[in-house]
Protein backbone atom coordinates (compact mmCIF):
# COMPACT_ATOMS: atom_id res chain seq x y z
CA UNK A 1 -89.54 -28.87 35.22
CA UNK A 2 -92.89 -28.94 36.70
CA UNK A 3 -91.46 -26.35 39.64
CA UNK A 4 -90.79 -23.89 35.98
CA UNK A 5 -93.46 -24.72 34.78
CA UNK A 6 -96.26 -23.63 37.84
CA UNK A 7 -93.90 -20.17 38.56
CA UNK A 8 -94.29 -19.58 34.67
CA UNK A 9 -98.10 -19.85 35.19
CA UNK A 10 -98.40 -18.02 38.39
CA UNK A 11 -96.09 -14.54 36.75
CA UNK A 12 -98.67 -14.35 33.84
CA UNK A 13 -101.64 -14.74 36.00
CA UNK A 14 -99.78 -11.94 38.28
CA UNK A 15 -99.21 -9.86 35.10
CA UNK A 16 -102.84 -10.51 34.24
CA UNK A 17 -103.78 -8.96 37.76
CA UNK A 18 -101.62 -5.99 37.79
CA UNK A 19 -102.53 -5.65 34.08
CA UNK A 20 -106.20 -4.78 34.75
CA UNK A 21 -105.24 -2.60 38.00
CA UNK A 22 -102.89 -0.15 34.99
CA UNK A 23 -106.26 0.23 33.15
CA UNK A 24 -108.13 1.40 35.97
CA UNK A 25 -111.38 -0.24 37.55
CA UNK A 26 -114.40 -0.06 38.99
CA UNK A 27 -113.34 1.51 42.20
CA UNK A 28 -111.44 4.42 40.91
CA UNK A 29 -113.02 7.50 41.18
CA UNK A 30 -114.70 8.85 38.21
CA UNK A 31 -116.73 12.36 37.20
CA UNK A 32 -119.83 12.39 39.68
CA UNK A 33 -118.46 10.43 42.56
CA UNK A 34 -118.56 11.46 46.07
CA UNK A 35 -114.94 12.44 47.17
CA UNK A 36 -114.39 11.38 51.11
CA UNK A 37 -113.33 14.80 53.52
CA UNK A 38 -110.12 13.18 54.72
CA UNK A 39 -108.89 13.64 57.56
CA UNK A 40 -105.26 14.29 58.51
CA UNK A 41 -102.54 14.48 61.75
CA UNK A 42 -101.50 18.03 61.43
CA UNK A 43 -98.28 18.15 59.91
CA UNK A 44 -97.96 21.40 58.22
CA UNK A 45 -95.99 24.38 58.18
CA UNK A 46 -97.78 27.97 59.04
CA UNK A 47 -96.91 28.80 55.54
CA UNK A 48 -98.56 25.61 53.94
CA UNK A 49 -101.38 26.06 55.80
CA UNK A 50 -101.64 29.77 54.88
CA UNK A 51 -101.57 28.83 51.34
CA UNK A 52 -104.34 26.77 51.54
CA UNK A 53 -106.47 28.80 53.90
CA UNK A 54 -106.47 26.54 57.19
CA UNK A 55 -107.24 28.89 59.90
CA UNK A 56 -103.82 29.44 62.34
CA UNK A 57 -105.30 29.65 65.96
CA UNK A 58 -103.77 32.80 67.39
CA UNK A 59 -103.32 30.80 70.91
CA UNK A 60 -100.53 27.80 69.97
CA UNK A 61 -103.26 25.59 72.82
CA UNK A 62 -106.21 26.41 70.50
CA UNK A 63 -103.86 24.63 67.68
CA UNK A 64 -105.89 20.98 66.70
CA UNK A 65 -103.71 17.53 65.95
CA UNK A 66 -105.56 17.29 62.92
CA UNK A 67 -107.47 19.07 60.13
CA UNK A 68 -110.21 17.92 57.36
CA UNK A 69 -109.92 18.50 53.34
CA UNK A 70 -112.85 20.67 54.05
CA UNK A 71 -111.08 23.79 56.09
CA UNK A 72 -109.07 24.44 52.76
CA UNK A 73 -109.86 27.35 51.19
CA UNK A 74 -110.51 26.52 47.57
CA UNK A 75 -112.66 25.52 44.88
CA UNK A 76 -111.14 23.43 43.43
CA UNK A 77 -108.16 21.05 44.91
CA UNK A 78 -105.63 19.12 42.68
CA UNK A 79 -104.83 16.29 44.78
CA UNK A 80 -102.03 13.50 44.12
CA UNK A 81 -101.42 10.50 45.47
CA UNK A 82 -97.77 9.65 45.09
CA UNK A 83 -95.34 7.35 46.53
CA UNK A 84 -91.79 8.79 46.94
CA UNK A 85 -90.76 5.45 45.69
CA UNK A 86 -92.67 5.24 42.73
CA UNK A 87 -90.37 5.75 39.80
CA UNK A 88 -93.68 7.20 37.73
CA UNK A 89 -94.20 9.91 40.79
CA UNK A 90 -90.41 11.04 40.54
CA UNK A 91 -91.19 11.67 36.39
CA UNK A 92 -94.58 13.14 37.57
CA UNK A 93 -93.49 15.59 40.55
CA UNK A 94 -91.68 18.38 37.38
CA UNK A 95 -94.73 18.39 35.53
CA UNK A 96 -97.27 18.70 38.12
CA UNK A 97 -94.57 21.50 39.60
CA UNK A 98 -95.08 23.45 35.85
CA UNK A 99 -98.83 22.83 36.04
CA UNK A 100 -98.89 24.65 40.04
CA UNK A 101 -96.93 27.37 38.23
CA UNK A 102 -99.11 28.06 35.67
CA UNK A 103 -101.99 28.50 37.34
CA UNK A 104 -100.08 29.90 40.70
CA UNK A 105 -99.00 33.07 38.02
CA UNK A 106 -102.90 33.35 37.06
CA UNK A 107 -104.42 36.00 39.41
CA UNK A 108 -107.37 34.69 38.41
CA UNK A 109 -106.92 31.04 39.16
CA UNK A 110 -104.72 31.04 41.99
CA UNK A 111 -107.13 31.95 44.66
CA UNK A 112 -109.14 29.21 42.70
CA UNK A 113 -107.53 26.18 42.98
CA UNK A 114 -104.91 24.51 45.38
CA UNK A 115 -102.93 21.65 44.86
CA UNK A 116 -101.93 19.16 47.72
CA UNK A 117 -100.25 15.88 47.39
CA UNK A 118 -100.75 12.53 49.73
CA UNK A 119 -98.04 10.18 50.36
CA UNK A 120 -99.59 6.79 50.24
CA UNK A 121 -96.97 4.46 52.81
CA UNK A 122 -94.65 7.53 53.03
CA UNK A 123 -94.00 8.75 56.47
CA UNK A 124 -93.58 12.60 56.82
CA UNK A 125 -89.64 12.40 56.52
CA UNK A 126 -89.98 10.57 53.46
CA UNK A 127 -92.38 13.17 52.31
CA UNK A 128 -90.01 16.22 53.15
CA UNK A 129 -87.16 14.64 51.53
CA UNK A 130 -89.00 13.57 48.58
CA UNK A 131 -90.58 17.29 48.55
CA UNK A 132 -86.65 18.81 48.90
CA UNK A 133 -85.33 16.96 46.00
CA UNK A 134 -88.20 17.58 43.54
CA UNK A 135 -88.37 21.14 44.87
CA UNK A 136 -92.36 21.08 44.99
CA UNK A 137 -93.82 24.23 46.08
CA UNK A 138 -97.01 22.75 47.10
CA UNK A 139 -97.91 21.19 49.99
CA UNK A 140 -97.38 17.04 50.65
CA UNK A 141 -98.74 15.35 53.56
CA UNK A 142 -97.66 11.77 55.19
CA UNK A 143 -100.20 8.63 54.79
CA UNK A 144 -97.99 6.36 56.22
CA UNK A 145 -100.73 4.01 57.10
CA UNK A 146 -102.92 3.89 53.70
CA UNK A 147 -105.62 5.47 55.52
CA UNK A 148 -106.35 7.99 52.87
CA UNK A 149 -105.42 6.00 50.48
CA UNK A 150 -107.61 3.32 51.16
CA UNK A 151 -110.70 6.20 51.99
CA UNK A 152 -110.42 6.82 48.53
CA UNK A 153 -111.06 2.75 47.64
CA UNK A 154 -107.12 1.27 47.58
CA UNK A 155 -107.07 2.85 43.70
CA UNK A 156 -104.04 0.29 43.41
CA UNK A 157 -101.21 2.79 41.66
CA UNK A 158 -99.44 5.90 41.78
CA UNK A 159 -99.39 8.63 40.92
CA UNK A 160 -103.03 8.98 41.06
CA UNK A 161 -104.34 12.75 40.64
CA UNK A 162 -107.53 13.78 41.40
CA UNK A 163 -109.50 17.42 40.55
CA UNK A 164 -112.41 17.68 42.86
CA UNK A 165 -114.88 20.16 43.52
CA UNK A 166 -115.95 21.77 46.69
CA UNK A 167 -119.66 22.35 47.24
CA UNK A 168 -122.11 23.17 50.04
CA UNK A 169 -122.65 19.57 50.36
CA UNK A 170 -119.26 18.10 50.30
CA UNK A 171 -116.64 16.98 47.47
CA UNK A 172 -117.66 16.07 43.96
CA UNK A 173 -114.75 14.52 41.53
CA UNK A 174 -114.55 16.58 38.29
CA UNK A 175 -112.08 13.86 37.18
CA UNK A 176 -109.30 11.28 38.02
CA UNK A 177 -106.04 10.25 36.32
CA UNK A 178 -104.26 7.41 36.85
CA UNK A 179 -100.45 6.83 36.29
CA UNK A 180 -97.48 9.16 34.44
CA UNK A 181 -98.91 11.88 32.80
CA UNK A 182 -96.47 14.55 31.02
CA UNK A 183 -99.01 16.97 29.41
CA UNK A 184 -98.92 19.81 30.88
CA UNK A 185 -101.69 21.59 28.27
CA UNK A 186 -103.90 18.65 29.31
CA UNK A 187 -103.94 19.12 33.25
CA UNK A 188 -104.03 23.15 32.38
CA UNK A 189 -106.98 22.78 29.95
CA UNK A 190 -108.98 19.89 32.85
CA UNK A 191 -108.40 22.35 35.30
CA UNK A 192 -110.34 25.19 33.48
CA UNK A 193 -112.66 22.55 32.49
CA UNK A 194 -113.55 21.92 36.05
CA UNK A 195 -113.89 25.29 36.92
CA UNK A 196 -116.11 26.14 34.36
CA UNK A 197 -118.56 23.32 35.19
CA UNK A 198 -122.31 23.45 36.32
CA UNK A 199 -121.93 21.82 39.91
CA UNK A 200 -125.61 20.86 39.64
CA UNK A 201 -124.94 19.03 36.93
CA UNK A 202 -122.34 17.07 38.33
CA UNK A 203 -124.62 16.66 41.77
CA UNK A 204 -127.09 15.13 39.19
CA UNK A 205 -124.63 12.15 38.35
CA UNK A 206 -123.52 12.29 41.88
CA UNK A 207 -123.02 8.41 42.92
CA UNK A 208 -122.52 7.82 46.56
CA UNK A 209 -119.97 4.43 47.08
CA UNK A 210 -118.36 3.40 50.03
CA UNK A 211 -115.42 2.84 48.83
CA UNK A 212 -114.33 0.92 51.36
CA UNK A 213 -116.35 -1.89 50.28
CA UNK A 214 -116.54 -2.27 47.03
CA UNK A 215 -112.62 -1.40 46.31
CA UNK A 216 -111.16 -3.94 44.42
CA UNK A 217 -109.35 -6.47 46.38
CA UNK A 218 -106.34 -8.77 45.20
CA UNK A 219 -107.31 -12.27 44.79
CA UNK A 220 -104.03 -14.84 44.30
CA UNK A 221 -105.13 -16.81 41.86
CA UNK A 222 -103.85 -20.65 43.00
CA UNK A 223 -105.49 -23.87 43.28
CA UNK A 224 -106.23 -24.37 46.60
CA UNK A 225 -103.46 -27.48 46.76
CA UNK A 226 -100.63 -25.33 46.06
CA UNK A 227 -101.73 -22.45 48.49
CA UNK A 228 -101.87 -25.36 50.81
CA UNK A 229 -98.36 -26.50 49.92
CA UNK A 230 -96.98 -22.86 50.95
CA UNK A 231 -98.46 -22.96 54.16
CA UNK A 232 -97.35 -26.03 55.18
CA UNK A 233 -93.96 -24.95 53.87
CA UNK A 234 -94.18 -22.00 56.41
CA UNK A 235 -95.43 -24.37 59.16
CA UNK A 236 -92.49 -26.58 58.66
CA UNK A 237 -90.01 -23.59 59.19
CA UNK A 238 -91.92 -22.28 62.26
CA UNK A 239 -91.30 -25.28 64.28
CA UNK A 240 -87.79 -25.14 62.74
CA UNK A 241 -88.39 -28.84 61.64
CA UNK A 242 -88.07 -30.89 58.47
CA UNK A 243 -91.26 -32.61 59.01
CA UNK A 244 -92.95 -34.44 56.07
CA UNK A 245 -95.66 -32.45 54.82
CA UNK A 246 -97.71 -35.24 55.14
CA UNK A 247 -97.31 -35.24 58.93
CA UNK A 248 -98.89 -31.51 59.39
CA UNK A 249 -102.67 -31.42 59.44
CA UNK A 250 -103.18 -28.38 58.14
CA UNK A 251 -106.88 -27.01 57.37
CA UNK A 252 -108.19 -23.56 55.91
CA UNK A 253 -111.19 -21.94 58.68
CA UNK A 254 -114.12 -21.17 55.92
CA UNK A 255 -114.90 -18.40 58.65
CA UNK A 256 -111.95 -16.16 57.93
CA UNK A 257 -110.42 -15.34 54.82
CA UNK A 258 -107.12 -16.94 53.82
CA UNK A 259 -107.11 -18.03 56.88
CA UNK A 260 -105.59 -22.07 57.86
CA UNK A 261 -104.83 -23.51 60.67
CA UNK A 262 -101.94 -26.54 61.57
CA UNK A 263 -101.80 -29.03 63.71
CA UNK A 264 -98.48 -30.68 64.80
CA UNK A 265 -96.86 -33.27 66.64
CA UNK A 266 -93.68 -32.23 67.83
CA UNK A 267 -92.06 -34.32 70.53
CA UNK A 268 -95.24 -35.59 71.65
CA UNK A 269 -96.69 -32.60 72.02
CA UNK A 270 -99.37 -31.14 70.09
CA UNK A 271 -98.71 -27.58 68.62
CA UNK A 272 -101.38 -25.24 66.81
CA UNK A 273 -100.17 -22.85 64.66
CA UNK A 274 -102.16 -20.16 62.15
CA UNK A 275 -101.46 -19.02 58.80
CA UNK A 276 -103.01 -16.22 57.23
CA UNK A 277 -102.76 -15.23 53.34
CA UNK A 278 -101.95 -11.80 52.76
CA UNK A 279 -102.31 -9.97 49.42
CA UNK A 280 -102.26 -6.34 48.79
CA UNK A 281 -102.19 -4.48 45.63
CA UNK A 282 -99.56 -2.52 44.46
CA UNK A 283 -98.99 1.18 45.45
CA UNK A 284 -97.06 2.31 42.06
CA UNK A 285 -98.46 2.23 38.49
CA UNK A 286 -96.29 -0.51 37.01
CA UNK A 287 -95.78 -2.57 39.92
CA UNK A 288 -97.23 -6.00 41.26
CA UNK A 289 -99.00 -6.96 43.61
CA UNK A 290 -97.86 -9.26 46.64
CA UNK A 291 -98.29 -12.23 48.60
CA UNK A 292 -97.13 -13.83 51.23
CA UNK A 293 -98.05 -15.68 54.25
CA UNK A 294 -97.64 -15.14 58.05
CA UNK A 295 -97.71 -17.93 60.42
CA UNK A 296 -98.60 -17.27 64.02
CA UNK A 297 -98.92 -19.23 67.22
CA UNK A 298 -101.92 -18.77 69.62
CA UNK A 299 -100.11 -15.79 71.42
CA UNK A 300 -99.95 -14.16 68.05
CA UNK A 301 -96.27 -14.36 68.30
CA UNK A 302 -94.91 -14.62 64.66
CA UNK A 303 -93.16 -17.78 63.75
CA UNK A 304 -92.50 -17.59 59.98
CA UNK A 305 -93.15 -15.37 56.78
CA UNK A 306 -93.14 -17.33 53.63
CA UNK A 307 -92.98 -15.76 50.53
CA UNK A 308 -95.49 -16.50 47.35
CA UNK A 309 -94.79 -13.88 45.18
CA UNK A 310 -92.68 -10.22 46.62
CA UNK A 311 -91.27 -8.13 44.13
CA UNK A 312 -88.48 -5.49 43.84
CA UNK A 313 -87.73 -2.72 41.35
CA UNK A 314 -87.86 -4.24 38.11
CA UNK A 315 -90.80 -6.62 39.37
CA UNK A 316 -87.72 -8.83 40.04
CA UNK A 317 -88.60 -11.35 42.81
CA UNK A 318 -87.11 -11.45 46.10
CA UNK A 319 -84.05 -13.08 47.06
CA UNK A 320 -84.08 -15.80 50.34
CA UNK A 321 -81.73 -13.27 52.18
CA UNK A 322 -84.13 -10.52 51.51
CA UNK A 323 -86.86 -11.75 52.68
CA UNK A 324 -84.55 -13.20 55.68
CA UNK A 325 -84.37 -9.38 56.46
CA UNK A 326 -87.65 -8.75 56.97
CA UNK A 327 -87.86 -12.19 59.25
CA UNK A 328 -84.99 -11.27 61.28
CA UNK A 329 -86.79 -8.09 62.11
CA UNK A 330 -89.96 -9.84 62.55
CA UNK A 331 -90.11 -13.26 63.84
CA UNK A 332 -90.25 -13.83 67.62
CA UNK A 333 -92.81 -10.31 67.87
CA UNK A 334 -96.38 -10.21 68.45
CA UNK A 335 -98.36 -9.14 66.65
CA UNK A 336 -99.89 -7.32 68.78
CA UNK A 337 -97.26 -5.18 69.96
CA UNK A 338 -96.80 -1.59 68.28
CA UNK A 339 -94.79 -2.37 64.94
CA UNK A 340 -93.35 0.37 63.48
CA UNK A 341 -91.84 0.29 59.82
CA UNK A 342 -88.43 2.82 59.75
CA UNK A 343 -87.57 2.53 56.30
CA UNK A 344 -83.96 3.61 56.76
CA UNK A 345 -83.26 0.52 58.86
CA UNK A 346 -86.11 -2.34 57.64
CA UNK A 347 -86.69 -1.66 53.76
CA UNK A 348 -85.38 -4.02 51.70
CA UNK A 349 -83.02 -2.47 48.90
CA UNK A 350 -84.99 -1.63 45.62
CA UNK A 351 -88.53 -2.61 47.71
CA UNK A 352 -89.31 -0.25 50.03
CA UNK A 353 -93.11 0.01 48.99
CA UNK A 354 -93.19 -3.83 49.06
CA UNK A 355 -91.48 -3.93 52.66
CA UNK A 356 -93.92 -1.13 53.64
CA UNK A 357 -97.13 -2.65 52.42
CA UNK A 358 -95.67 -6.08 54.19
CA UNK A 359 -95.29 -4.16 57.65
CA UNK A 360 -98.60 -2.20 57.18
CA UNK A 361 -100.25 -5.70 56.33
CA UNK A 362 -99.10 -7.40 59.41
CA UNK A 363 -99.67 -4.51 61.74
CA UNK A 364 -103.51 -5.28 60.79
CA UNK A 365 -103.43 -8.48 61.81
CA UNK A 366 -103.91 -7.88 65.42
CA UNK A 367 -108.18 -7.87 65.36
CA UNK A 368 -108.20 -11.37 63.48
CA UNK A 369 -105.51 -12.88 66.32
CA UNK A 370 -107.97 -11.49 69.05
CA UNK A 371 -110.83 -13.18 67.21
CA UNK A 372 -109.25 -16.22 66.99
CA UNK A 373 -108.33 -16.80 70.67
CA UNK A 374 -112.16 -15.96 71.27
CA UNK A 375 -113.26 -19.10 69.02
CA UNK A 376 -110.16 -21.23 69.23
CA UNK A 377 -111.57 -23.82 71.13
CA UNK A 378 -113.72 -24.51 68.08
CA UNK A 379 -111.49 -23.76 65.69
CA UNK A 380 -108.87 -25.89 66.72
């Protein structure tokens, strides 16, 4: 009873969370705000980058691996974020399609404005495929990583869309959207908006945020006793044990966050194991957010991943065997070795953005295991 009781607490604090991410925030970009000149691996066709003006290198060695936001030709850029995942993006992708061909048939407006869309977690053969079956004319680029998507302060949803100005001093939002969107007069009538607007104006409420420090980060919101309880839980599974809680000293380090460290006796010898808390916020507009816990020895080789709270489709939790998938896959690697997420071969059915925000998550982990073998001697 008590067991139902706690998980019936912990969903509607969850809910609460997610709740306030749907509404927007303090981090999402608003009219005014300083919009970052991403950077991205070149990925595009000639024709994709003729459309939006990037200069083709006659010479194929004078072509670059990358290109910034800034060598598009345009005043004005419509830029989505968009998970090919994200149920909300698949409803989005026909009417953002109508809205390119509306203004694409403008003479006046088509030299004007460019549209572009950002796969946040997608790798680039998600982001063809996704671009084949919704039959979007415009260009989409991979951000398998997050690293746009976390330039422009982790907005925590798709599909976010963006109309931002170009000026002699950089990128200026006009304004920011978050979530499904059907109105097709709206985006039409924002666009002309934006186009008609006094830059200086906008320079004049011009806030400059680094966004990568005040985004909004995903707190789990659990007495410390019951956090502990997980971990131990975890530790108990990495030594592939059923020790008594009570026999694993287990103790958060106040100088990393969600950070604990376990001591245990097993066979008379002394093992030290690390558990980090990891929390991320979700990538589609009517998700949740997740977290879970990886436990690590002092090589950084991974001994367990415990669940707290992972969602599928549905915001339906995870089974055992599904997250067994993801430990089968992961358990025995460092963490310092190159981990690469293939979705065709390590999602987990109905949570692929979960699965990929769980890889992407643990792929960071490798500063914070080089940190700790630095100080371990006063740590442990």
């Amino acid at each position: 009873m008590n067991k139902i009781l706690f998980s019936l607490v912990f969903l509607l604090t969850v809910l609460t969370v997610n709740s306030a991410y749907a509404a927007g925030g303090s981090s999402l970009l608003s009219s005014g705000d300083s919009f970052p000149n991403l950077v991205f691996s070149d990925q595009l066709e000639k024709q994709d980058k003729e459309y939006l003006g990037i200069n083709i290198p006659f010479f194929s060695f004078m072509q670059k691996d990358s290109f910034k936001l800034d060598e598009m030709d345009a005043e004005l850029l419509f830029v989505e974020f968009f998970n090919k995942y994200c149920t909300s993006c698949q409803l989005q992708a026909p009417v953002n399609n109508e809205i390119y061909k509306r203004i694409n048939s403008d003479n006046d407006l088509k030299n004007r404005v460019k549209f572009i869309g950002i796969g946040a977690g997608n790798s680039k053969r998600e982001v063809d495929s996704f671009r084949a079956e919704k039959n979007i004319p415009f260009p989409l680029i991979s951000d398998q990583d997050f690293i746009g998507y976390e330039e422009i302060g982790d907005p925590g949803g798709t599909p976010y869309m963006l109309l931002v100005k170009k000026t002699d001093s950089g990128f200026i939002v006009f304004s920011s959207h978050m979530g499904l969107n059907k109105d097709k007069d709206f985006f039409e009538k924002e666009i002309r908006a934006a186009l008609r607007a006094d830059v200086s104006k906008l320079k004049k409420v011009k806030k400059t945020v680094d966004l990568k420090t005040t985004k909004r980060k995903l707190v789990l919101n659990m007495p410390e006793e019951e956090i502990v309880k997980h971990v131990k839980v975890s530790v108990g599974k990495s030594i592939k044990n059923d020790l008594a809680a009570e026999k694993i000293n287990t103790s958060k380090i106040n100088k990393f966050d969600g950070l604990y460290v376990s001591n245990i006796d097993v066979n008379d010898k002394m093992e030290t194991l690390y558990s980090k808390i990891l929390s991320r916020k979700p990538v589609c507009d009517v998700c949740h957010g997740i977290h879970f816990i990886v436990t690590f020895d002092v090589e950084g080789v991974i001994r367990d991943i415990h669940s707290i709270h992972l969602t599928k489709y549905g915001n339906v939790v995870w089974t055992d065997e599904e997250l067994n998938k993801v430990k089968r896959r992961l358990v025995g690697t460092k963490i310092s070795e190159d981990i690469q997420y293939n979705y065709e071969v390590d999602a987990v059915t109905t949570a692929t953005m979960t699965t990929s925000l769980m890889y992407n998550s643990i792929k960071r982990l490798t500063p914070l295991v080089d940190q700790i073998n630095q100080l371990k001697d006063i740590i442990e």
